[in-house]
N, C-alpha and C. Protein backbone atom coordinates (compact mmCIF):
# COMPACT_ATOMS: atom_id res chain seq x y z
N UNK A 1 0.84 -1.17 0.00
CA UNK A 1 0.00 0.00 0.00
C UNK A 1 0.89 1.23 0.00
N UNK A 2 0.48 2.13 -0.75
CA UNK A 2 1.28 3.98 -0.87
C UNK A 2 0.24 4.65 -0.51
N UNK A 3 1.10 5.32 0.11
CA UNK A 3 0.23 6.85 0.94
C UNK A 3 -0.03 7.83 -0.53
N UNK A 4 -0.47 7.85 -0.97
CA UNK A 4 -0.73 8.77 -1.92
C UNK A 4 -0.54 9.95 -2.30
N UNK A 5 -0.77 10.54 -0.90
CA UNK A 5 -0.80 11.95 -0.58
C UNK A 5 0.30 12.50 0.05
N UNK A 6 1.48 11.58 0.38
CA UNK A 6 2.48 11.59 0.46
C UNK A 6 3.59 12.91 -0.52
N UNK A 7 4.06 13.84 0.00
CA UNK A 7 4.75 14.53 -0.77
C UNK A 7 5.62 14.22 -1.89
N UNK A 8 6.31 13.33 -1.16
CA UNK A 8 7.68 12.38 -2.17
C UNK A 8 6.82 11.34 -3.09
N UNK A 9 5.54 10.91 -2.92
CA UNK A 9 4.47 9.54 -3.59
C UNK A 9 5.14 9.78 -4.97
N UNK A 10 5.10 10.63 -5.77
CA UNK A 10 5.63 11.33 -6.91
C UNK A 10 6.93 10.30 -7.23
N UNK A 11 7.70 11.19 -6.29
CA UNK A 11 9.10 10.79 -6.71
C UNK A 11 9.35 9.56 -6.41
N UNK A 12 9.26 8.46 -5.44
CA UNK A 12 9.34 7.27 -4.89
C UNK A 12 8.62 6.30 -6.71
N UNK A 13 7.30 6.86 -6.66
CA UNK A 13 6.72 6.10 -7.65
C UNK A 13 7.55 6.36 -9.12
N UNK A 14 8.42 7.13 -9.27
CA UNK A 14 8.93 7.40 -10.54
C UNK A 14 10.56 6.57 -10.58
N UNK A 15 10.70 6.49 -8.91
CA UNK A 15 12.16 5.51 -8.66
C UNK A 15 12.22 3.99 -8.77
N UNK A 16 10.74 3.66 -8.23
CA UNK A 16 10.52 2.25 -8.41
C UNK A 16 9.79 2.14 -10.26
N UNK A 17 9.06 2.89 -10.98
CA UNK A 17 9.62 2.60 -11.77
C UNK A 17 10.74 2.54 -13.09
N UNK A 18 11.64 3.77 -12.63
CA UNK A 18 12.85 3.81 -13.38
C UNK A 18 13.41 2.01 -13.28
N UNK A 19 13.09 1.93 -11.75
CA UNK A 19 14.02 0.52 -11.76
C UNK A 19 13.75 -0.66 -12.98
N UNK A 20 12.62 -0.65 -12.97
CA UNK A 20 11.76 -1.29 -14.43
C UNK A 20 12.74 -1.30 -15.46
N UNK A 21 11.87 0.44 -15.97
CA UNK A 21 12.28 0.96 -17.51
C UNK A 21 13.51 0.65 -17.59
N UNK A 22 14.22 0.98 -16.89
CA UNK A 22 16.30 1.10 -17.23
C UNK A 22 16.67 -0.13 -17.04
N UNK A 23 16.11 -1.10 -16.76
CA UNK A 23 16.92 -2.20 -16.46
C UNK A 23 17.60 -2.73 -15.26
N UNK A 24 17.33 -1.37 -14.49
CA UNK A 24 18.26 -2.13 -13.21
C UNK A 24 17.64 -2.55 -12.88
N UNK A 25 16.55 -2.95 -12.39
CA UNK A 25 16.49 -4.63 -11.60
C UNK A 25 16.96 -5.36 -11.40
N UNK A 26 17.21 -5.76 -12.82
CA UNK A 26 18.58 -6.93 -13.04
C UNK A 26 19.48 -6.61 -12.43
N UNK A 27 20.27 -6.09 -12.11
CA UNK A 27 21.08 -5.86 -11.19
C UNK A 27 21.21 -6.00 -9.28
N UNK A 28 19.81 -6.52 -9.50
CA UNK A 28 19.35 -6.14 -7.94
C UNK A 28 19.40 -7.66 -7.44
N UNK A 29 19.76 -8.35 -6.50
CA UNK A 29 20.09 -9.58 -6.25
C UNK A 29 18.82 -10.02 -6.15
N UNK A 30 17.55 -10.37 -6.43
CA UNK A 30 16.09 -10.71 -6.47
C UNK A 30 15.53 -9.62 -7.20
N UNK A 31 14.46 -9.95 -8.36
CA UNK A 31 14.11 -9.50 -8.89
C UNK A 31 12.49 -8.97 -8.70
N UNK A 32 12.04 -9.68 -7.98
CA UNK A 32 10.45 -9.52 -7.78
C UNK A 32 9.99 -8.45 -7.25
N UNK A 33 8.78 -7.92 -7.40
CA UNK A 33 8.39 -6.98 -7.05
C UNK A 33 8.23 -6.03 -5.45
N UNK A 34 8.00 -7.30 -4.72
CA UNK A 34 8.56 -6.92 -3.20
C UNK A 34 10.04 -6.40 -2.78
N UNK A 35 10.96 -7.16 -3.60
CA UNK A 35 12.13 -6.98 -3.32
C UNK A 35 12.46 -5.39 -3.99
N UNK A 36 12.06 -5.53 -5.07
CA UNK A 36 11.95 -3.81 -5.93
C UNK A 36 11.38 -3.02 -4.94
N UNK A 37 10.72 -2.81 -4.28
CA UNK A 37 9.78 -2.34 -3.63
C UNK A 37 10.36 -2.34 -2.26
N UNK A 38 11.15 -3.15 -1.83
CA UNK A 38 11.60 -2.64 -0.49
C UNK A 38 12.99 -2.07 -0.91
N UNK A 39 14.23 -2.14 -2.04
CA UNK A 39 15.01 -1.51 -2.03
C UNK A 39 14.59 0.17 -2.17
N UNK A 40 13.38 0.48 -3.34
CA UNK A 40 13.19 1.85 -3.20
C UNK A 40 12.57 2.11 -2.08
N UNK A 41 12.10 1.62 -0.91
CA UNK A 41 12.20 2.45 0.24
C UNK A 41 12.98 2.70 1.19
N UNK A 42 14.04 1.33 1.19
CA UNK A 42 15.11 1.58 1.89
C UNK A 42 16.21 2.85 1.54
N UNK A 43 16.10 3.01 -0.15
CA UNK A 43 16.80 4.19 -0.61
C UNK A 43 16.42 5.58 0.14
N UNK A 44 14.86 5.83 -0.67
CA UNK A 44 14.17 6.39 -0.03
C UNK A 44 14.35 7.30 1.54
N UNK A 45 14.12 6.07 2.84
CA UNK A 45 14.57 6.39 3.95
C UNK A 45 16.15 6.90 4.25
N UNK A 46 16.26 6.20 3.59
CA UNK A 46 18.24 6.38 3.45
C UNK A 46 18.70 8.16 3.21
N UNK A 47 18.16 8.08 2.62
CA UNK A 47 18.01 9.67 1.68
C UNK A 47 17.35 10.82 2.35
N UNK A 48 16.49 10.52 3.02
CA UNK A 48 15.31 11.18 4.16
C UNK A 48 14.42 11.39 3.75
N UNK A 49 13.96 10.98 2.20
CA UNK A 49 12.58 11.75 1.34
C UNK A 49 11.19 11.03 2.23
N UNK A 50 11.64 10.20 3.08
CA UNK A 50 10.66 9.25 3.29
C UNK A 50 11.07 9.13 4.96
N UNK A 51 9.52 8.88 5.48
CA UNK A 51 10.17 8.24 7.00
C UNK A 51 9.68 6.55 6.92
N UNK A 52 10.54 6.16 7.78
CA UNK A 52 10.69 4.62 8.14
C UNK A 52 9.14 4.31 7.77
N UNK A 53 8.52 3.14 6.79
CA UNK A 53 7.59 2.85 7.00
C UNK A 53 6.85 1.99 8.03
N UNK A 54 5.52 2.27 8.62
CA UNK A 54 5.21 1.07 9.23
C UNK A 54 4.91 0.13 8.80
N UNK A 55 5.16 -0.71 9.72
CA UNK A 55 4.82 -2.35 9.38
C UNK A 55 3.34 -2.68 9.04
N UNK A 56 3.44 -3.81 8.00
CA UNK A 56 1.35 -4.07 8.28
C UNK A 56 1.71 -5.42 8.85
N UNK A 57 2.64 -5.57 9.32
CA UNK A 57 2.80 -7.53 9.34
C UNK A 57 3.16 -7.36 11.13
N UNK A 58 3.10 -6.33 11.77
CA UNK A 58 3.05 -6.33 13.26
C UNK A 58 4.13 -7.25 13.62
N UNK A 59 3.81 -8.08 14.86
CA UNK A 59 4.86 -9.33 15.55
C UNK A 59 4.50 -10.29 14.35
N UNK A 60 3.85 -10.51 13.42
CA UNK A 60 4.20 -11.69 12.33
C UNK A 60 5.48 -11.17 11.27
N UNK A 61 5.94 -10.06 11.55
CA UNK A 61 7.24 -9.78 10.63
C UNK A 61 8.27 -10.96 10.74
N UNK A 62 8.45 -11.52 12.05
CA UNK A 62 9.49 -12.14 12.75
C UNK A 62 9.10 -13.79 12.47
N UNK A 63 8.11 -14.19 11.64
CA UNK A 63 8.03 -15.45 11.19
C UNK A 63 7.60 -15.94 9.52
N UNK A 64 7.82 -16.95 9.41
CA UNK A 64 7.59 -17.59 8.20
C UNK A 64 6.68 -16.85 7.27
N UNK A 65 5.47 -16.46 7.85
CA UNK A 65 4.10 -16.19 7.42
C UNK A 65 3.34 -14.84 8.08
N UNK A 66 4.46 -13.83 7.71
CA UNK A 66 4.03 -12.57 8.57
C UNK A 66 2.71 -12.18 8.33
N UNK A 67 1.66 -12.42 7.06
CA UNK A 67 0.19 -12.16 6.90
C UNK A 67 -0.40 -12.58 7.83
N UNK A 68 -0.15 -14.14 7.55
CA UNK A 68 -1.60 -14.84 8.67
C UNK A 68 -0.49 -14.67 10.17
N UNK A 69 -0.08 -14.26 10.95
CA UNK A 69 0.48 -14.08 12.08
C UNK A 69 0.41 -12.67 12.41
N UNK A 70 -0.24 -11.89 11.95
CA UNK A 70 0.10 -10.39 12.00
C UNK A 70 -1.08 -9.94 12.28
N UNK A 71 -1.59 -8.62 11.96
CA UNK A 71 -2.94 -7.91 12.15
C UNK A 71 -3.91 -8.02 10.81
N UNK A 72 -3.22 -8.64 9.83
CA UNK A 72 -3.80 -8.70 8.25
C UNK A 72 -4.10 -10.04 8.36
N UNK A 73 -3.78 -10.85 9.04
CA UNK A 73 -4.28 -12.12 9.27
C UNK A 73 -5.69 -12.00 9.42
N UNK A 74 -6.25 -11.47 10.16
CA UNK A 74 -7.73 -11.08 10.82
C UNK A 74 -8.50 -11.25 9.76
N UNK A 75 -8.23 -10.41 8.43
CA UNK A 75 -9.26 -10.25 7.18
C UNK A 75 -8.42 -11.23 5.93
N UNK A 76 -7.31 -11.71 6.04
CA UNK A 76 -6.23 -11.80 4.47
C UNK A 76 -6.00 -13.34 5.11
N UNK A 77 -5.83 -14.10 4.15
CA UNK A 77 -4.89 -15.25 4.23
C UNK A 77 -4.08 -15.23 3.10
N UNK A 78 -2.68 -15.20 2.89
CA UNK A 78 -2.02 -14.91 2.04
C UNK A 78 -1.06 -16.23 1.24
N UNK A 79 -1.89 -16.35 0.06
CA UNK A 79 -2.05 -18.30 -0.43
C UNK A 79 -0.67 -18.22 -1.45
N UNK A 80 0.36 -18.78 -0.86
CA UNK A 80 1.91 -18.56 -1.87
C UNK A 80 2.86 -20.08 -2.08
N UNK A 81 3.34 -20.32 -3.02
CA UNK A 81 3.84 -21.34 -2.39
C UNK A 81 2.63 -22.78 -2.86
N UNK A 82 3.31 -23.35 -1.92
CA UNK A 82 2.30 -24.85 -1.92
C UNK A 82 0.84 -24.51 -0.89
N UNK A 83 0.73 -23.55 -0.37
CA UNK A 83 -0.59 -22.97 0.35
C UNK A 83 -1.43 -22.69 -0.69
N UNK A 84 -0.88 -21.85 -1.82
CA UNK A 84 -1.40 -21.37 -3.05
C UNK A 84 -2.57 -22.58 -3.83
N UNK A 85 -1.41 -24.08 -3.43
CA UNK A 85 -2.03 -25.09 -4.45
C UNK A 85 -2.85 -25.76 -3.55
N UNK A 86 -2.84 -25.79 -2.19
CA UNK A 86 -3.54 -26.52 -1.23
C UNK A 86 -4.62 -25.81 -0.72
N UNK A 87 -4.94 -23.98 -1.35
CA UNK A 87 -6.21 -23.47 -1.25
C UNK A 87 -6.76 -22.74 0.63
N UNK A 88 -5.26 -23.23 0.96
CA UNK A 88 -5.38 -22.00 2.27
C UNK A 88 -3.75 -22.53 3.36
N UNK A 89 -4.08 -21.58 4.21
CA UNK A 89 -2.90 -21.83 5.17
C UNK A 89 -2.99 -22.53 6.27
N UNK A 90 -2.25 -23.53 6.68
CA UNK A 90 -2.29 -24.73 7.42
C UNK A 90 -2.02 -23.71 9.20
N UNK A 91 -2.88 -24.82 10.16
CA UNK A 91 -2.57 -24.41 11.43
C UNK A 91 -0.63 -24.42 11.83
N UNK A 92 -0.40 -25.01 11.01
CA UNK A 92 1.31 -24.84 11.15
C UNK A 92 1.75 -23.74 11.13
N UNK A 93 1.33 -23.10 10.29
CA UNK A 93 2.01 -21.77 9.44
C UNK A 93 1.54 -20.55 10.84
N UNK A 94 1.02 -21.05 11.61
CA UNK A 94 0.65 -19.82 12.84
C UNK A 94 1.37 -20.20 14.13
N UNK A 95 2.10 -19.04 14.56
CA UNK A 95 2.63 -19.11 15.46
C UNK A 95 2.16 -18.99 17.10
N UNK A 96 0.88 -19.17 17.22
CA UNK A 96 -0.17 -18.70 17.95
C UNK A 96 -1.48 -18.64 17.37
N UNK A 97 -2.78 -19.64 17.65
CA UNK A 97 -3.91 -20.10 17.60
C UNK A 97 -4.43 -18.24 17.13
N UNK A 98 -5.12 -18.03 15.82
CA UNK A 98 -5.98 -17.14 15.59
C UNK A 98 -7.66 -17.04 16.01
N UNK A 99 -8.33 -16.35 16.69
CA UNK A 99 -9.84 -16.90 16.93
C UNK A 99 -10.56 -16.10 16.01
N UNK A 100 -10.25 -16.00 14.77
CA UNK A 100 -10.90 -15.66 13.81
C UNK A 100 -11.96 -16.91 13.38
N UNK A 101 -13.21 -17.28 12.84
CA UNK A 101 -13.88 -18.52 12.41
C UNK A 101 -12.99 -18.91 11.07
N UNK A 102 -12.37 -18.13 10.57
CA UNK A 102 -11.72 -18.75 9.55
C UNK A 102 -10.42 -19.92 9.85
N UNK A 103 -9.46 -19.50 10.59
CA UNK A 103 -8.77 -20.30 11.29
C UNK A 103 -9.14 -21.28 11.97
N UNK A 104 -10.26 -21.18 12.68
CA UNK A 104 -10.56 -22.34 13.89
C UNK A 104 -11.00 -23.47 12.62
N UNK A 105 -10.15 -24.70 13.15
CA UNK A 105 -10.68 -25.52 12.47
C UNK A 105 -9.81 -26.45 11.19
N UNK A 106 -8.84 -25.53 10.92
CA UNK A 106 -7.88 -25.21 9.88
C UNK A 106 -6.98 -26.75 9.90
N UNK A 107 -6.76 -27.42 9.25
CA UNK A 107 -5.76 -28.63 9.44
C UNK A 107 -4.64 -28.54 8.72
């Protein structure tokens, strides 16, 4: 998610996609879009155009499956991987029982 209204939104959005157009990506040791996406904010912060973003992944930053362990767990299950092909996320993947009805129940 981008703040929109963000002063720098402009410039940030024109850095992540220079990275595209020009090619550097390739250059970037992972290519995917998260990874694009957290080097231009680390630049970003680096630089000061930007302050530190917050987290949406709360205390699930610090495990396997920061969606379903986090505060986005509540509404998101985030299907990647062999979760993707198995059509949801296993009670494994939580580091602590969710009492959402979606979770309870979960094998």
């Amino acid at each position: 998610m981008f703040r929109a209204d963000h002063p720098y939104h402009h410039s940030f959005m024109e850095s992540l996609r220079s990275l595209y157009t020009s090619g550097d990506l390739f250059k970037l040791a992972e290519t995917h879009d998260s990874f694009a996406i957290q080097r231009t904010v680390q630049s970003k912060v680096l630089n000061k155009k930007i302050p530190l973003p917050a987290s949406l992944s709360g205390d699930g930053r610090r495990t396997s499956h920061p969606v379903a362990n986090g505060p986005c767990g509540e509404r998101i299950d985030h299907l990647k991987g062999p979760r993707k092909k198995e059509g949801r996320s296993r009670q494994r993947d939580l580091i602590r029982p969710r009492p959402e009805q979606y979770w309870r129940g979960n094998s």
